[in-house]
N, C-alpha and C. Protein backbone atom coordinates (compact mmCIF):
# COMPACT_ATOMS: atom_id res chain seq x y z
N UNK A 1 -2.49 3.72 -12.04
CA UNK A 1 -2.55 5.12 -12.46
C UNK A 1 -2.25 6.00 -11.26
N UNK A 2 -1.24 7.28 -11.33
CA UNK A 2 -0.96 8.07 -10.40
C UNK A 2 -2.04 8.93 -10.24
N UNK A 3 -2.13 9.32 -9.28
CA UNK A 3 -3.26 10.44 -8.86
C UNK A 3 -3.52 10.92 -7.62
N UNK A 4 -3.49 12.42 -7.76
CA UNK A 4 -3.67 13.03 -6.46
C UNK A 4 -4.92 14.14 -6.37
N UNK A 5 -5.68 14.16 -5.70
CA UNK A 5 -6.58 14.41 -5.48
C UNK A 5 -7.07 15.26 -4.07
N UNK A 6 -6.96 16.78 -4.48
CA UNK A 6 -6.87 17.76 -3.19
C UNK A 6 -7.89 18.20 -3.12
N UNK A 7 -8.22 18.60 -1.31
CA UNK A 7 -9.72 19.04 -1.13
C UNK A 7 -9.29 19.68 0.40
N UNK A 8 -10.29 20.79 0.54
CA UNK A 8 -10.34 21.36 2.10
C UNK A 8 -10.00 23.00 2.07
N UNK A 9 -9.48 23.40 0.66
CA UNK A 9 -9.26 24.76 0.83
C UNK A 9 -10.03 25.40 1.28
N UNK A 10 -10.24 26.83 1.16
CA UNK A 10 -11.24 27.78 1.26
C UNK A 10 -10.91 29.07 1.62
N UNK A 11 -11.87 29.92 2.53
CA UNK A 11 -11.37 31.32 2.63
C UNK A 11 -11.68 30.98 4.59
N UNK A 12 -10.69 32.06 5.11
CA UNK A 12 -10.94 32.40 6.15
C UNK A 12 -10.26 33.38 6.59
N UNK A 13 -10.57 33.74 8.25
CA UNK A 13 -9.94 35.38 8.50
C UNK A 13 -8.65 34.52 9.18
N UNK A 14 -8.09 35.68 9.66
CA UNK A 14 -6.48 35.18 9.90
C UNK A 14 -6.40 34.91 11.21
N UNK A 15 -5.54 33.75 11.62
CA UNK A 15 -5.88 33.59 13.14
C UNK A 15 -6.76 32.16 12.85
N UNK A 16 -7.53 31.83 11.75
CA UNK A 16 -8.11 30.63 11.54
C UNK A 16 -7.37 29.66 11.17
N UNK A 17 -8.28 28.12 11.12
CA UNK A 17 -7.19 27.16 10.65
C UNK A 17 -7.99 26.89 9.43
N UNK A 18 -7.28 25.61 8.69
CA UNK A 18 -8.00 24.89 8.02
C UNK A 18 -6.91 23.78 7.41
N UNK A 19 -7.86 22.44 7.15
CA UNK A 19 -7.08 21.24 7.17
C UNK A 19 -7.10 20.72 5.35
N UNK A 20 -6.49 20.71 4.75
CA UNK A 20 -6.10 20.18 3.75
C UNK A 20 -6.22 18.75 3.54
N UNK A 21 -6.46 18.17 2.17
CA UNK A 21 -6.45 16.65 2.94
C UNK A 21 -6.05 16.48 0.81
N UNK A 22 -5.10 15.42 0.54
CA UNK A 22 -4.98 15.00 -0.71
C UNK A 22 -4.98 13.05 -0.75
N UNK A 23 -5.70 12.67 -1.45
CA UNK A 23 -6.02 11.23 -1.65
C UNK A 23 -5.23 10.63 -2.99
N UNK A 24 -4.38 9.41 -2.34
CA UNK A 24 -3.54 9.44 -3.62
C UNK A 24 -3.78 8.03 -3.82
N UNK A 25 -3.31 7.47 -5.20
CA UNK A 25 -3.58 6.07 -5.50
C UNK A 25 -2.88 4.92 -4.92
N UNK A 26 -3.13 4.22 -4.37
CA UNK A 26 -2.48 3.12 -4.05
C UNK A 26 -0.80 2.99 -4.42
N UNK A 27 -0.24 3.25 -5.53
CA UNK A 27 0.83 2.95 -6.62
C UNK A 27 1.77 3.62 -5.53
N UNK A 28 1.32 4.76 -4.56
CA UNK A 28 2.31 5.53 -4.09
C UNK A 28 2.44 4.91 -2.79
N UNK A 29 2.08 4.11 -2.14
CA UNK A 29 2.22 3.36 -0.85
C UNK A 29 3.81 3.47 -0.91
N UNK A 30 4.17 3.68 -0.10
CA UNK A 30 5.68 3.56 0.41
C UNK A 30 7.01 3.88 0.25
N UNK A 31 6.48 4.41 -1.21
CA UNK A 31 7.63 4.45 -2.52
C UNK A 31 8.01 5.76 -2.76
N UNK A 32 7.07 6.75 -2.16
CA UNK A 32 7.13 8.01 -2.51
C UNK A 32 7.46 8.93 -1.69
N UNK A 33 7.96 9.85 -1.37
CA UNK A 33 8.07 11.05 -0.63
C UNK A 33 6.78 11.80 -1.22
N UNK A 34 6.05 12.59 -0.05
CA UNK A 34 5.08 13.40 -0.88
C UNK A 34 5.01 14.34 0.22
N UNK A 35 4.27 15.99 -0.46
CA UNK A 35 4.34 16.81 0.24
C UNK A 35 3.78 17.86 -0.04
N UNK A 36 3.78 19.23 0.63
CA UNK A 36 2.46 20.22 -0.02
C UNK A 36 3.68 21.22 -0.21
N UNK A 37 3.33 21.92 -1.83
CA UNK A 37 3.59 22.99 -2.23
C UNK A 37 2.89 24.57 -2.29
N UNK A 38 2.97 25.53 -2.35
CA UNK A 38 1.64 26.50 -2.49
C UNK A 38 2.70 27.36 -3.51
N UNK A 39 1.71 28.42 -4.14
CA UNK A 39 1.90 29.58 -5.05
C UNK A 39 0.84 30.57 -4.87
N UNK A 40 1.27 31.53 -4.42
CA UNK A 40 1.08 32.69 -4.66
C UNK A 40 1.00 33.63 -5.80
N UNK A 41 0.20 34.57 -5.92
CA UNK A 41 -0.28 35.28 -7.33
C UNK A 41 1.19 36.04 -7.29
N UNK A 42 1.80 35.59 -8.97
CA UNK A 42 2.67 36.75 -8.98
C UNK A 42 3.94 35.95 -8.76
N UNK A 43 4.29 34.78 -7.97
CA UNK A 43 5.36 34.42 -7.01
C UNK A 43 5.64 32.69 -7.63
N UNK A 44 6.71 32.14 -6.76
CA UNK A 44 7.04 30.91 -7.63
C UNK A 44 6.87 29.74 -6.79
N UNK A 45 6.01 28.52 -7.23
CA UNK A 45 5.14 27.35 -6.66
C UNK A 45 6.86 27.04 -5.33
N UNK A 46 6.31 27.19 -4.33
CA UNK A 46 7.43 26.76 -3.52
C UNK A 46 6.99 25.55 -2.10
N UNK A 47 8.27 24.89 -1.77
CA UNK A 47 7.53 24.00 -0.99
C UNK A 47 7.12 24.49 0.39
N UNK A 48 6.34 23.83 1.08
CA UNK A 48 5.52 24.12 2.69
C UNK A 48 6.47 23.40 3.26
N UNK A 49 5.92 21.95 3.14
CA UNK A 49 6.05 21.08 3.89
C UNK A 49 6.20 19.95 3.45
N UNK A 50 7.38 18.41 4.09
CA UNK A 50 7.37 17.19 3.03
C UNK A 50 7.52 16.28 4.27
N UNK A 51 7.11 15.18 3.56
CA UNK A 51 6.97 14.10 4.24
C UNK A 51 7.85 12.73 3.62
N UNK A 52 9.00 12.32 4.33
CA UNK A 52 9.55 11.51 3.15
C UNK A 52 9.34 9.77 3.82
N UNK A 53 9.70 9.14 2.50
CA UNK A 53 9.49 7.80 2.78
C UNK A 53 9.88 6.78 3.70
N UNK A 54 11.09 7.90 4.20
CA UNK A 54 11.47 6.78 5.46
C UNK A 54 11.27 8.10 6.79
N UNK A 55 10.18 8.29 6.75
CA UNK A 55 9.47 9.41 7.71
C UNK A 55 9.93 10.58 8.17
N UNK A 56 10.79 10.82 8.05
CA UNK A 56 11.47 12.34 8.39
C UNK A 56 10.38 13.69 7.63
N UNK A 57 9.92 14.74 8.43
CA UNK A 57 9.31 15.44 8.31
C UNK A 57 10.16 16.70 8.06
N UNK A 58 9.58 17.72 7.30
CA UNK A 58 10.35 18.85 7.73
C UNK A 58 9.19 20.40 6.67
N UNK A 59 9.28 21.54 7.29
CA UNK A 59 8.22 22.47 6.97
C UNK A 59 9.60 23.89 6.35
N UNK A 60 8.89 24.92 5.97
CA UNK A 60 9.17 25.95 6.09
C UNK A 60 9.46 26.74 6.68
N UNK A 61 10.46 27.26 7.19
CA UNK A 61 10.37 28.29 8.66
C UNK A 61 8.99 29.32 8.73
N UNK A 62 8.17 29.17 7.64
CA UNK A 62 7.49 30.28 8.09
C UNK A 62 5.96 30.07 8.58
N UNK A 63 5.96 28.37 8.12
CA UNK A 63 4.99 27.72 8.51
C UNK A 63 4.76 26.97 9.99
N UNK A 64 6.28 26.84 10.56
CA UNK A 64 6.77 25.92 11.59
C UNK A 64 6.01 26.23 12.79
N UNK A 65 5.28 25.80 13.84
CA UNK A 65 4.94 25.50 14.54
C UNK A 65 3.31 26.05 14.37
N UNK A 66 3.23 26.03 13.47
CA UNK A 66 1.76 26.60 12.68
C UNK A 66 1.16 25.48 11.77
N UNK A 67 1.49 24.61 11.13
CA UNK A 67 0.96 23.74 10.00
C UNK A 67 1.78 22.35 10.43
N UNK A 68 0.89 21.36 10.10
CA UNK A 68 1.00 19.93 10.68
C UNK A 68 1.03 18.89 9.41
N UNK A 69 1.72 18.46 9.19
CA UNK A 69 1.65 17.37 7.84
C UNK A 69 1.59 16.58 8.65
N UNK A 70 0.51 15.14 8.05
CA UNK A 70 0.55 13.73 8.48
C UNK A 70 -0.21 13.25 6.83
N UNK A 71 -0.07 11.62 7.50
CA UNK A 71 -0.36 10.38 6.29
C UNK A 71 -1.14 9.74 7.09
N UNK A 72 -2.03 9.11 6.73
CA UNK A 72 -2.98 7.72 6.82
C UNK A 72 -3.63 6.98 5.79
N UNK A 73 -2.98 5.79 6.09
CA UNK A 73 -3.33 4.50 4.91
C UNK A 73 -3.85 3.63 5.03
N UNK A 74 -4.85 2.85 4.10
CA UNK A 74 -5.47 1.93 4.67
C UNK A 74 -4.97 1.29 3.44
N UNK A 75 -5.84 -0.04 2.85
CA UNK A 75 -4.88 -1.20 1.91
C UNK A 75 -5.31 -0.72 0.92
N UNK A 76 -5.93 0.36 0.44
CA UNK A 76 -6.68 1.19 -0.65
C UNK A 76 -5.94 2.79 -1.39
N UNK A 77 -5.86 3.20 -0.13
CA UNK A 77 -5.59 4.35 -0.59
C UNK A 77 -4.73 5.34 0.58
N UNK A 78 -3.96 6.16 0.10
CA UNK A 78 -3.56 6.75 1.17
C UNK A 78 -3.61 8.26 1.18
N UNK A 79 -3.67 8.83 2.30
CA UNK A 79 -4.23 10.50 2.50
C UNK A 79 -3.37 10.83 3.31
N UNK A 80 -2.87 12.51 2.27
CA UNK A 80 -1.67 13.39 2.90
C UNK A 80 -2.80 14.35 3.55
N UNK A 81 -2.16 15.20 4.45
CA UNK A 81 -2.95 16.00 5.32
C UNK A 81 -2.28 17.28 5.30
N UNK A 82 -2.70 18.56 5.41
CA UNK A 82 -1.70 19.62 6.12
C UNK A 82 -2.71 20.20 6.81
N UNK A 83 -2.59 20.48 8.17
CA UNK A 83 -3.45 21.00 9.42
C UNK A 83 -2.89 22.40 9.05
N UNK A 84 -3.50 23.74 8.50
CA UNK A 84 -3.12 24.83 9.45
C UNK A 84 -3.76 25.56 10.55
N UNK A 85 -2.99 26.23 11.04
CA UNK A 85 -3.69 27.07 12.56
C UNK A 85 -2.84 27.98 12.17
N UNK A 86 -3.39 28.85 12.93
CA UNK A 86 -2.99 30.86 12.92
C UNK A 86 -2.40 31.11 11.63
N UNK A 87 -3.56 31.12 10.69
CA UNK A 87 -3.29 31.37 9.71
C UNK A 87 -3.00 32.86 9.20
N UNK A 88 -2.21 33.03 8.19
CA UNK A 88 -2.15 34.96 7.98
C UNK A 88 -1.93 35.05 6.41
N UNK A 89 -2.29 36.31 6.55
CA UNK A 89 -3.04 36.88 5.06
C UNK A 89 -1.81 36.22 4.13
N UNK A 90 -0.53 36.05 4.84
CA UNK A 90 0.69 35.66 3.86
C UNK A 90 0.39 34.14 3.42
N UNK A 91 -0.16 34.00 4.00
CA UNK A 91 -0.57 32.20 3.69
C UNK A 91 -1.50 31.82 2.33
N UNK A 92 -2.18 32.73 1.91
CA UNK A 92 -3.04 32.82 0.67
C UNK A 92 -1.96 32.36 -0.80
N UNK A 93 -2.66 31.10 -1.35
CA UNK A 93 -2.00 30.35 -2.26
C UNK A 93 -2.93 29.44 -2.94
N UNK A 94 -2.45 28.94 -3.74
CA UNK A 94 -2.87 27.61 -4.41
C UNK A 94 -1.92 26.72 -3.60
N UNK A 95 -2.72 26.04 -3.22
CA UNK A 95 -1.81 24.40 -2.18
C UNK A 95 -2.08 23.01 -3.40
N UNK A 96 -0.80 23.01 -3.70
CA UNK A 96 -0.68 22.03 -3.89
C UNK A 96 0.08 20.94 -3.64
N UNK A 97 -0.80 19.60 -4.01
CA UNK A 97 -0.25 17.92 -2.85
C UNK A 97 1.10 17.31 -3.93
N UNK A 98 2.15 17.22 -3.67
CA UNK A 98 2.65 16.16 -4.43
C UNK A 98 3.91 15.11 -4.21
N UNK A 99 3.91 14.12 -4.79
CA UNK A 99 4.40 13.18 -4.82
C UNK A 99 6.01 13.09 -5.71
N UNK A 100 6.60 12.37 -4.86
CA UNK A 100 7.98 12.03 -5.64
C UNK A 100 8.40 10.92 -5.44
N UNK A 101 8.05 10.01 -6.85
CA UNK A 101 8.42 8.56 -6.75
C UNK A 101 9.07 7.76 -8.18
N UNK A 102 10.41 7.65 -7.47
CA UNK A 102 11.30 7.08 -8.37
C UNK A 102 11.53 7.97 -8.97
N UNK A 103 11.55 9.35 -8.68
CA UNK A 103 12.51 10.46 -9.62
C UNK A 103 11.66 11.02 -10.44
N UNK A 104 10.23 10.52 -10.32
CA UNK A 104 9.00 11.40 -11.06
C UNK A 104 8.09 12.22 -10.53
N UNK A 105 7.85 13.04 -10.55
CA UNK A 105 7.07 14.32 -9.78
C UNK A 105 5.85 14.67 -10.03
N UNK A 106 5.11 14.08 -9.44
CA UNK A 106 3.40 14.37 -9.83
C UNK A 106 2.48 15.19 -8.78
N UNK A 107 1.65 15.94 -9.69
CA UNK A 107 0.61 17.28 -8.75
C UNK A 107 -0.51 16.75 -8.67
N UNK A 108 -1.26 17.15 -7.79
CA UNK A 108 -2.64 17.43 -7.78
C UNK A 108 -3.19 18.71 -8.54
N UNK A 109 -4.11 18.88 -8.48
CA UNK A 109 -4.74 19.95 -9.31
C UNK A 109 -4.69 21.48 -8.80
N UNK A 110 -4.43 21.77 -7.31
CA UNK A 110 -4.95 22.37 -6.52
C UNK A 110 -5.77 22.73 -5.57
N UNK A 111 -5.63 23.57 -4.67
CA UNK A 111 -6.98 24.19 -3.65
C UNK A 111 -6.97 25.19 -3.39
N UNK A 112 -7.35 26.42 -3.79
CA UNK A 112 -7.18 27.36 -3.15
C UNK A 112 -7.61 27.95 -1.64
N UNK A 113 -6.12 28.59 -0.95
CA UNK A 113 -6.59 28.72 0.74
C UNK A 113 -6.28 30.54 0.49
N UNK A 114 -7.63 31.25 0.82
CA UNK A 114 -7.58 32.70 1.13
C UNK A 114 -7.52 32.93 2.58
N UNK A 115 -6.91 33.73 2.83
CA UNK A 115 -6.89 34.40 4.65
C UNK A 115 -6.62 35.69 4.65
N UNK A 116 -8.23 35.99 4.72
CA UNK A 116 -8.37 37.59 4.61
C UNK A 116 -8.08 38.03 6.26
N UNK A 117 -8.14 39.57 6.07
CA UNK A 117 -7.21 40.30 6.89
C UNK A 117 -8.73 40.62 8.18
């Protein structure tokens, strides 16, 4: 069974960080590109940041040298990450984790990250 499973949002002032973390099922070990999307009130779910299967990284210009994607796996389960730092009020979204494997596209539920002014 696919599944992604996001946690770490929250609120903070700007200039703060905060680390994202999504737990996905086993099924996606290796096979998948996965990566964080966000949406904004009003605006259209767009990507951050991706992580693909044969490791090539790549972010948003607006996130770039500000937000950190990584993976760690153990024989169970594996966890996407997004680190942010100097965060700004533009950063306020629903983050969401997801996966692309074999041409199928699966979400997590969400997290919401506020960064008040």
């Amino acid at each position: 069974q696919v599944q992604l499973v996001e946690s770490g949002g929250g609120s903070v002032q700007a200039g703060g960080s905060l680390k994202l973390s999504c737990v996905a099922s086993r099924y996606m070990f290796s096979r998948c590109d996965m990566g964080w999307y966000r949406q904004a009130p009003g605006k259209e779910r767009d990507s951050v940041s991706s992580i693909f299967s044969d490791g090539t990284i790549n972010y948003v210009d607006s996130v770039k040298g500000r937000f950190t994607i990584s993976i760690s796996q153990d024989n169970t389960k594996r966890i996407l990450y997004l680190q942010m730092s100097s965060l700004k009020t533009e950063d306020t979204a629903v983050y969401y984790c997801t996966a692309l494997c074999r041409g199928v596209r699966y979400w997590g539920q969400g997290t919401q990250v506020t960064v008040s002014s």
